[in-house]
Protein backbone atom coordinates (compact mmCIF):
# COMPACT_ATOMS: atom_id res chain seq x y z
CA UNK A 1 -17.68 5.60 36.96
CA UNK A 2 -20.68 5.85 35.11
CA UNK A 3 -20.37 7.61 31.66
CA UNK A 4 -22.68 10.89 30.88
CA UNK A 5 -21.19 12.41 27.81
CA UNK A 6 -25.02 14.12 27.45
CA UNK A 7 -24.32 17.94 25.77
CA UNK A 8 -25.23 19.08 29.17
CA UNK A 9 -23.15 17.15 31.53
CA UNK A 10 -19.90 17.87 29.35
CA UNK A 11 -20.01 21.46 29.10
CA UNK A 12 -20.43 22.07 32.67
CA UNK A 13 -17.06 19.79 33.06
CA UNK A 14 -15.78 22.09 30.21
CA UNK A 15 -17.25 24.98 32.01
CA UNK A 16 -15.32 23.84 35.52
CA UNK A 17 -11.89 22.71 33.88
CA UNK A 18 -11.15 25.30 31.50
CA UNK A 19 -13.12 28.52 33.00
CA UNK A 20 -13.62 27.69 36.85
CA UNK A 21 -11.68 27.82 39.74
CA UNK A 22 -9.54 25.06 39.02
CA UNK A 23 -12.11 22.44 40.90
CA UNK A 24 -11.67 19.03 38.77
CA UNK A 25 -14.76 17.44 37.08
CA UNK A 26 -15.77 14.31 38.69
CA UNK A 27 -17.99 13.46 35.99
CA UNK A 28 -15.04 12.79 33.38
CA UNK A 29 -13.08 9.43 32.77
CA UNK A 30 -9.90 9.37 34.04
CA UNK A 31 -7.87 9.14 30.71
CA UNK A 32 -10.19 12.02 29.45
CA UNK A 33 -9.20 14.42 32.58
CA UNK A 34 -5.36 13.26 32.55
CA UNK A 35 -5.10 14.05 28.46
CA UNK A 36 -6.78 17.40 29.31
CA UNK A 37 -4.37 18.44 31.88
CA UNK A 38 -1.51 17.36 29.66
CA UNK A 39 -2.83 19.74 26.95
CA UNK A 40 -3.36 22.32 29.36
CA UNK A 41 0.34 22.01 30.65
CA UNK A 42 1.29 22.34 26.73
CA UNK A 43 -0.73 25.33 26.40
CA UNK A 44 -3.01 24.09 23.54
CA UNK A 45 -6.02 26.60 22.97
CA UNK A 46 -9.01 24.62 23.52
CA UNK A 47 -11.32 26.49 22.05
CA UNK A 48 -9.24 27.16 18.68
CA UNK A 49 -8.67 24.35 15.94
CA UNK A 50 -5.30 23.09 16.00
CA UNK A 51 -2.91 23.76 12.93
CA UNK A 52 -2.73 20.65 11.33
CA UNK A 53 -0.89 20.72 8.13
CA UNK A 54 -1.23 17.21 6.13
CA UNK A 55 1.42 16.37 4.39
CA UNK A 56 2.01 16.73 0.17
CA UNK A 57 1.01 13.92 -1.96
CA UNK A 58 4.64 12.88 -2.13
CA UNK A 59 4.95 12.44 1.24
CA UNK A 60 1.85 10.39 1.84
CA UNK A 61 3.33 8.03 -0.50
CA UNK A 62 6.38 7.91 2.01
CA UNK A 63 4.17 7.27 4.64
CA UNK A 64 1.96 4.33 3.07
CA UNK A 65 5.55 2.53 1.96
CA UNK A 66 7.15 3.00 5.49
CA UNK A 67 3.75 1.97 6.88
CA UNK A 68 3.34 -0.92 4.31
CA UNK A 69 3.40 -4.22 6.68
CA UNK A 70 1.27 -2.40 9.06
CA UNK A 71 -1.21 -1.76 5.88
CA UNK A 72 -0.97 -5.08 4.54
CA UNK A 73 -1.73 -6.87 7.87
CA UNK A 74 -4.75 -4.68 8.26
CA UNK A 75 -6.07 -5.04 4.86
CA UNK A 76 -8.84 -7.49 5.94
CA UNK A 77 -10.05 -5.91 9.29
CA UNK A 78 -9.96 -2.58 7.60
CA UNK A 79 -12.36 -3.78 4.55
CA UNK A 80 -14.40 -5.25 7.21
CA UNK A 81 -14.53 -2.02 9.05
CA UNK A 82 -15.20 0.06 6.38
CA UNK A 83 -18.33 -2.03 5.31
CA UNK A 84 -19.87 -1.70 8.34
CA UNK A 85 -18.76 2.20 8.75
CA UNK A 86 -20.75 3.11 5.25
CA UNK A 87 -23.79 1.60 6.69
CA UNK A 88 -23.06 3.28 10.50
CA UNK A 89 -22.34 6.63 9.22
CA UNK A 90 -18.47 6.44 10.32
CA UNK A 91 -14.82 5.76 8.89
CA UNK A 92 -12.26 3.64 10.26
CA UNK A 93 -9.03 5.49 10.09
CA UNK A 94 -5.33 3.09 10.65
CA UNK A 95 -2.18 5.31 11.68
CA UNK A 96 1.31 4.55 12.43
CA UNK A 97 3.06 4.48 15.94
CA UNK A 98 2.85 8.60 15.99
CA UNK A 99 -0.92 9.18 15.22
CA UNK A 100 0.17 9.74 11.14
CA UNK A 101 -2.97 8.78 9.78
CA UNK A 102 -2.03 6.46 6.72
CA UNK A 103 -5.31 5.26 5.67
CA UNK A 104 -9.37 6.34 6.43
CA UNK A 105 -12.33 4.72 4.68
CA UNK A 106 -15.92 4.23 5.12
CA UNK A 107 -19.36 6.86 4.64
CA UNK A 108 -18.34 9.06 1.88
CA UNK A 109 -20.46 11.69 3.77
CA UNK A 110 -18.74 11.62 7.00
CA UNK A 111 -14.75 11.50 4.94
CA UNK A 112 -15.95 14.58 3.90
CA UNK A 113 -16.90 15.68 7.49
CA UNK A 114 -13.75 14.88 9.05
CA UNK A 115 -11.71 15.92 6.04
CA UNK A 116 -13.01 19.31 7.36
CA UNK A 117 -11.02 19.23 10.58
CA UNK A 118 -8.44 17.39 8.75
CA UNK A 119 -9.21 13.76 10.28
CA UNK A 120 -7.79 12.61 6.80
CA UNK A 121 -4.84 10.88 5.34
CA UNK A 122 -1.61 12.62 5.58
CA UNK A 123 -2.29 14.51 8.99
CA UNK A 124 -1.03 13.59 12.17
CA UNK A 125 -3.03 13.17 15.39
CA UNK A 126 -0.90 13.17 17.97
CA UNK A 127 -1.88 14.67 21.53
CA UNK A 128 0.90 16.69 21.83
CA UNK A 129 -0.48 18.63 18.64
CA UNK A 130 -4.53 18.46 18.19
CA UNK A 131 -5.01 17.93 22.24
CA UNK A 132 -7.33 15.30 24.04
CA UNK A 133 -8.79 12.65 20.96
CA UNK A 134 -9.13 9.16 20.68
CA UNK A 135 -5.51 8.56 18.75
CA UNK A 136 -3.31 10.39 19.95
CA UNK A 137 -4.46 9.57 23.78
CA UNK A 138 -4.42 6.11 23.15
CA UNK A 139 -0.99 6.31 21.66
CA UNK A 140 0.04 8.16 25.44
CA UNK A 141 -1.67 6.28 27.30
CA UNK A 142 -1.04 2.68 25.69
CA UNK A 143 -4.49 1.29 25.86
CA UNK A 144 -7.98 1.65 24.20
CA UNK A 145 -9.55 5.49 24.55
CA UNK A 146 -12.98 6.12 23.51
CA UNK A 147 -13.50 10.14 23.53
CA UNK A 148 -17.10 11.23 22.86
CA UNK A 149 -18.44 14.98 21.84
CA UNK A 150 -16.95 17.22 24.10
CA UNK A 151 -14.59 15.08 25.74
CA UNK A 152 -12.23 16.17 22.64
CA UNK A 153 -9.96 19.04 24.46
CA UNK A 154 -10.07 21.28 20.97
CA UNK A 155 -13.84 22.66 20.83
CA UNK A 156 -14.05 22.28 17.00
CA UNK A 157 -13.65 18.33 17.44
CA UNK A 158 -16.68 18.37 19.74
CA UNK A 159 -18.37 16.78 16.57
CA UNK A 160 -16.34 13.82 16.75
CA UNK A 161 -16.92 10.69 18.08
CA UNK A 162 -13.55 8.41 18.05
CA UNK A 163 -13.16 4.94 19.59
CA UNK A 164 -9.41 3.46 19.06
CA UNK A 165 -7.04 0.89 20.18
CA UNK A 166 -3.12 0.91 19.90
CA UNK A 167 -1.88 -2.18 17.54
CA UNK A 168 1.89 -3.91 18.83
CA UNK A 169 4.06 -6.33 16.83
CA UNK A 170 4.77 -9.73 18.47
CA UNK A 171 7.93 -7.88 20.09
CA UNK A 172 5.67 -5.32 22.32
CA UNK A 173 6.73 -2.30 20.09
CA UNK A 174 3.57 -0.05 19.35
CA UNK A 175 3.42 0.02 14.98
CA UNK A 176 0.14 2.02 14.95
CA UNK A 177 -3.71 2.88 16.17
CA UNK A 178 -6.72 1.32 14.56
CA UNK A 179 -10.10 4.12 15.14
CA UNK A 180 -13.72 4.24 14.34
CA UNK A 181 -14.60 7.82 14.06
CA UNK A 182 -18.51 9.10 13.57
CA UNK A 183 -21.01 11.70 14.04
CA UNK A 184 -21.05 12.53 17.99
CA UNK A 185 -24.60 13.19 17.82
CA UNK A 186 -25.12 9.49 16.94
CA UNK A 187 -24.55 6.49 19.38
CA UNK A 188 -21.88 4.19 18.09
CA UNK A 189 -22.82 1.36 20.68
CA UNK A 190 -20.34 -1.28 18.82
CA UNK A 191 -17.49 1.03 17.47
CA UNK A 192 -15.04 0.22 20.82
CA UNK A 193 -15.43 -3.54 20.77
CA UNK A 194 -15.29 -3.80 16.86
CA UNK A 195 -11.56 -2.01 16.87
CA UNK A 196 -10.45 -4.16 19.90
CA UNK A 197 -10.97 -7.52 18.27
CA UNK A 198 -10.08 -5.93 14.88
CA UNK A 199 -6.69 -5.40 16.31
CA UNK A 200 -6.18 -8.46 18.18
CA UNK A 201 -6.87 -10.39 14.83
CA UNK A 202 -4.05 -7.72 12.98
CA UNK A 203 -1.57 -8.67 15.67
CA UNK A 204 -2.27 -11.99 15.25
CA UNK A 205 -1.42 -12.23 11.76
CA UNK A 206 1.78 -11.32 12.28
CA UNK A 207 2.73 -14.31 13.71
CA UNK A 208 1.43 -16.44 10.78
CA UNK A 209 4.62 -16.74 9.22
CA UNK A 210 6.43 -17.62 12.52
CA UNK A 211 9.62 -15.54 14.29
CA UNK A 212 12.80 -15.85 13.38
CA UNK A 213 14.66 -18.83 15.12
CA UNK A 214 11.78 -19.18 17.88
CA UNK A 215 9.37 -22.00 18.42
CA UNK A 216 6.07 -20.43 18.22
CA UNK A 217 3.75 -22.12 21.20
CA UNK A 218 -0.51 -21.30 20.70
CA UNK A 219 -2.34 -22.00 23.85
CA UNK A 220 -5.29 -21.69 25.25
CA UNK A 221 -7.74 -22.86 28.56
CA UNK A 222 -10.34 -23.76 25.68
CA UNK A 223 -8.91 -26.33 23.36
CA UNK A 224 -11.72 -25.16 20.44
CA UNK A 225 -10.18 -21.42 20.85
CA UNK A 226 -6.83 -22.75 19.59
CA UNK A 227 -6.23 -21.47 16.16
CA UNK A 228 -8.47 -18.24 16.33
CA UNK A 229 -7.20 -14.80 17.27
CA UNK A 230 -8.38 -15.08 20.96
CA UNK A 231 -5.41 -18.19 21.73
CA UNK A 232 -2.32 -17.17 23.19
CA UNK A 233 0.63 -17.01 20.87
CA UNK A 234 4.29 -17.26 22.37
CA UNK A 235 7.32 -17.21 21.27
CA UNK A 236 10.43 -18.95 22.78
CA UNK A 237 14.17 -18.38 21.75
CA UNK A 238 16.26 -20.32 23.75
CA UNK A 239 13.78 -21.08 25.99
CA UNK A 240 13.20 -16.93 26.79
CA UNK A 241 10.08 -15.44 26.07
CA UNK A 242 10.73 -12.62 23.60
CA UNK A 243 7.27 -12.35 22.03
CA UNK A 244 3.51 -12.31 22.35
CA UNK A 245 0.46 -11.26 21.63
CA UNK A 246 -1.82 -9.72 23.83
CA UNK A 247 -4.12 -12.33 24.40
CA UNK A 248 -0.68 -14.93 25.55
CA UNK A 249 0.22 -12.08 27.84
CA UNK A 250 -3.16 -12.08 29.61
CA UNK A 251 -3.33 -15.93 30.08
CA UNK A 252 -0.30 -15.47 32.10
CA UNK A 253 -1.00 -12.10 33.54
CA UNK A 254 2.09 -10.46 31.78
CA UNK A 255 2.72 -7.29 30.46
CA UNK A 256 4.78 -6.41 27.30
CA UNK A 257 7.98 -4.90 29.09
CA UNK A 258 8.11 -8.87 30.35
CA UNK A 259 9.20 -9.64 26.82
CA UNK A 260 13.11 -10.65 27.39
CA UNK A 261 12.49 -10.99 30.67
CA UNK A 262 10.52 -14.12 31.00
CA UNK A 263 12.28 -17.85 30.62
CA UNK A 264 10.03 -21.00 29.30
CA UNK A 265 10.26 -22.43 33.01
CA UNK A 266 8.82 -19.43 34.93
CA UNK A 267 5.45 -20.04 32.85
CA UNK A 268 5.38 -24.17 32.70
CA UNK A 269 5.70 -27.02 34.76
CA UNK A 270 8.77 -28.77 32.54
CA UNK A 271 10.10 -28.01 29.41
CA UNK A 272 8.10 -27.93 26.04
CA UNK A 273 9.13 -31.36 24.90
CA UNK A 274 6.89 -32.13 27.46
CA UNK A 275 3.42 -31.25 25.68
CA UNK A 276 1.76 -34.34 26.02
CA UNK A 277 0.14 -36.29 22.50
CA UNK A 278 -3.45 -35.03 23.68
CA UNK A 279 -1.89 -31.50 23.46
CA UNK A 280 -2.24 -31.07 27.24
CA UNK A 281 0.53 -28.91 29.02
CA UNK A 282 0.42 -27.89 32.59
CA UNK A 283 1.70 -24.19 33.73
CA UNK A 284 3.31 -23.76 36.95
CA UNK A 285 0.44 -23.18 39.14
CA UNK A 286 -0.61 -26.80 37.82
CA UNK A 287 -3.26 -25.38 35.14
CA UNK A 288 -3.61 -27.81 31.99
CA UNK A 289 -3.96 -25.31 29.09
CA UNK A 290 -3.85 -26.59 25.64
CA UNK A 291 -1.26 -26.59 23.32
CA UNK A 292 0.21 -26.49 19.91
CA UNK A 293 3.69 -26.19 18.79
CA UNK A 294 4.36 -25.00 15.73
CA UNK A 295 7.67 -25.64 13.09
CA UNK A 296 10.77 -23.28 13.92
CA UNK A 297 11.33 -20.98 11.22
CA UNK A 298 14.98 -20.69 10.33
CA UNK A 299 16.51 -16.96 10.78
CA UNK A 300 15.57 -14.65 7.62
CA UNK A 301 14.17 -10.96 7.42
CA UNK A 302 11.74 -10.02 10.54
CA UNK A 303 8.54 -10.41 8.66
């Protein structure tokens, strides 16, 4: 479907879903038109501002030092971000697994904008509380959400422009959302793409320092890719697959709940030991990908 998120387009789909005779608006994204009926069904005002109350100072603290791996992983995409947010007029915000939002940088201008409907540190965006936004949404619905203008279900947020992208540990478990927020009267042509490889480069950092009693196996179709956060990072205990980072998934067309699931044998054509000297190692549909083992790390803390 094409996207129109023009002011006129987007109130007549407010217009239809929220004043007219229950007729659905065609125009809308899927995820956008699912969140809203889940709001609806919740009985969140659309037109009123939702009651956020951000937490005391205290409790931010809390927050930061529960959320402190997630933070320092982040730490260099979220510098990068915020560089190029001063110059676009936008903030990058990083919450944890519940839409918390533990840290937001970027234009000093626009902080102060979204501090005014409480898009700031210490408030919590969840759906189920501020309705249809690019957080919470992509927390519920487990994958990237970009929600423009009016596409926010609460009418005050209609000046919000949010692109964000869930961020899992090696294990599949969802630790937190990565989001570009800016002006919705400006076009933020880069914001969606920026967050997605921000995120695969923060969930590939956490397997820098290995898994616990795994061997850790990078691969890749593109032998120059290995090493960079686009290979395919998998980890083996006992020959069973029990992590992996999104891009390792994809290059075997798996899907996190496969963690566990999944045994060395299903993927390759004979066991690791196997990986030839020229780092050559053929799947089971006879595909040479290449490969790179690296050390076992004995059993210690997670991370």
């Amino acid at each position: 479907m094409s996207r129109n998120t023009g002011s006129v387009p987007i109130q007549a789909a407010r217009h239809a879903f929220f004043e007219g005779s229950g007729t659905l608006p065609s125009q809308l994204p899927r995820n956008i038109l699912s969140s809203w009926q889940r709001c609806q069904s919740l009985g969140l005002a659309a037109e009123r501002p939702p009651a956020i109350e951000p937490v005391s100072d205290a409790a931010l603290r809390e927050l930061r030092e529960r959320n402190e791996s997630l933070s320092r992983h982040a730490r260099p995409e979220l510098d990068a971000l915020a560089a190029h947010a001063m110059s676009a007029g936008s903030i990058v915000l990083l919450t944890d697994q519940r839409g918390w939002i533990v840290d937001a940088a970027g234009n000093p201008q626009f902080l102060d904008k979204a501090a005014k409907v409480t898009l700031r540190p210490g408030a919590c965006w969840g759906e189920d509380q501020v309705g249809t936004n690019a957080i919470g949404t992509a927390i519920v619905e487990g994958i990237p959400v970009e929600v423009r203008g009016g596409e926010h279900y609460r009418a005050p947020h209609q000046i919000l422009s949010c692109s964000a992208t869930p961020i899992h540990d090696p294990f599949g478990e969802l630790i937190g959302v990565l989001d570009i927020s800016g002006d919705a009267r400006l076009r933020h042509l880069h914001a969606m793409g920026l967050v997605r490889l921000a995120a695969a480069n923060i969930e590939h950092r956490y397997f820098e320092q290995g898994i616990d009693g795994c061997d850790l196996l990078r691969v890749h179709a593109d032998r120059a890719l290995l090493g960079s956060s686009q290979e395919g990072v998998l980890a083996f205990r006992e020959g069973r697959l029990v992590a992996a980072n999104l891009a390792g998934l994809e290059l075997f067309s798996l899907r996190r709940s496969d963690l566990g699931q999944i045994d060395f044998a299903g993927l390759f054509d004979g066991p690791l030991s196997r990986l030839r000297s020229d780092g050559v190692l053929l799947d089971s549909s006879g595909r040479a990908l290449y490969g790179k083992v690296d050390p076992r790390r004995a059993p210690a803390a997670r991370y």
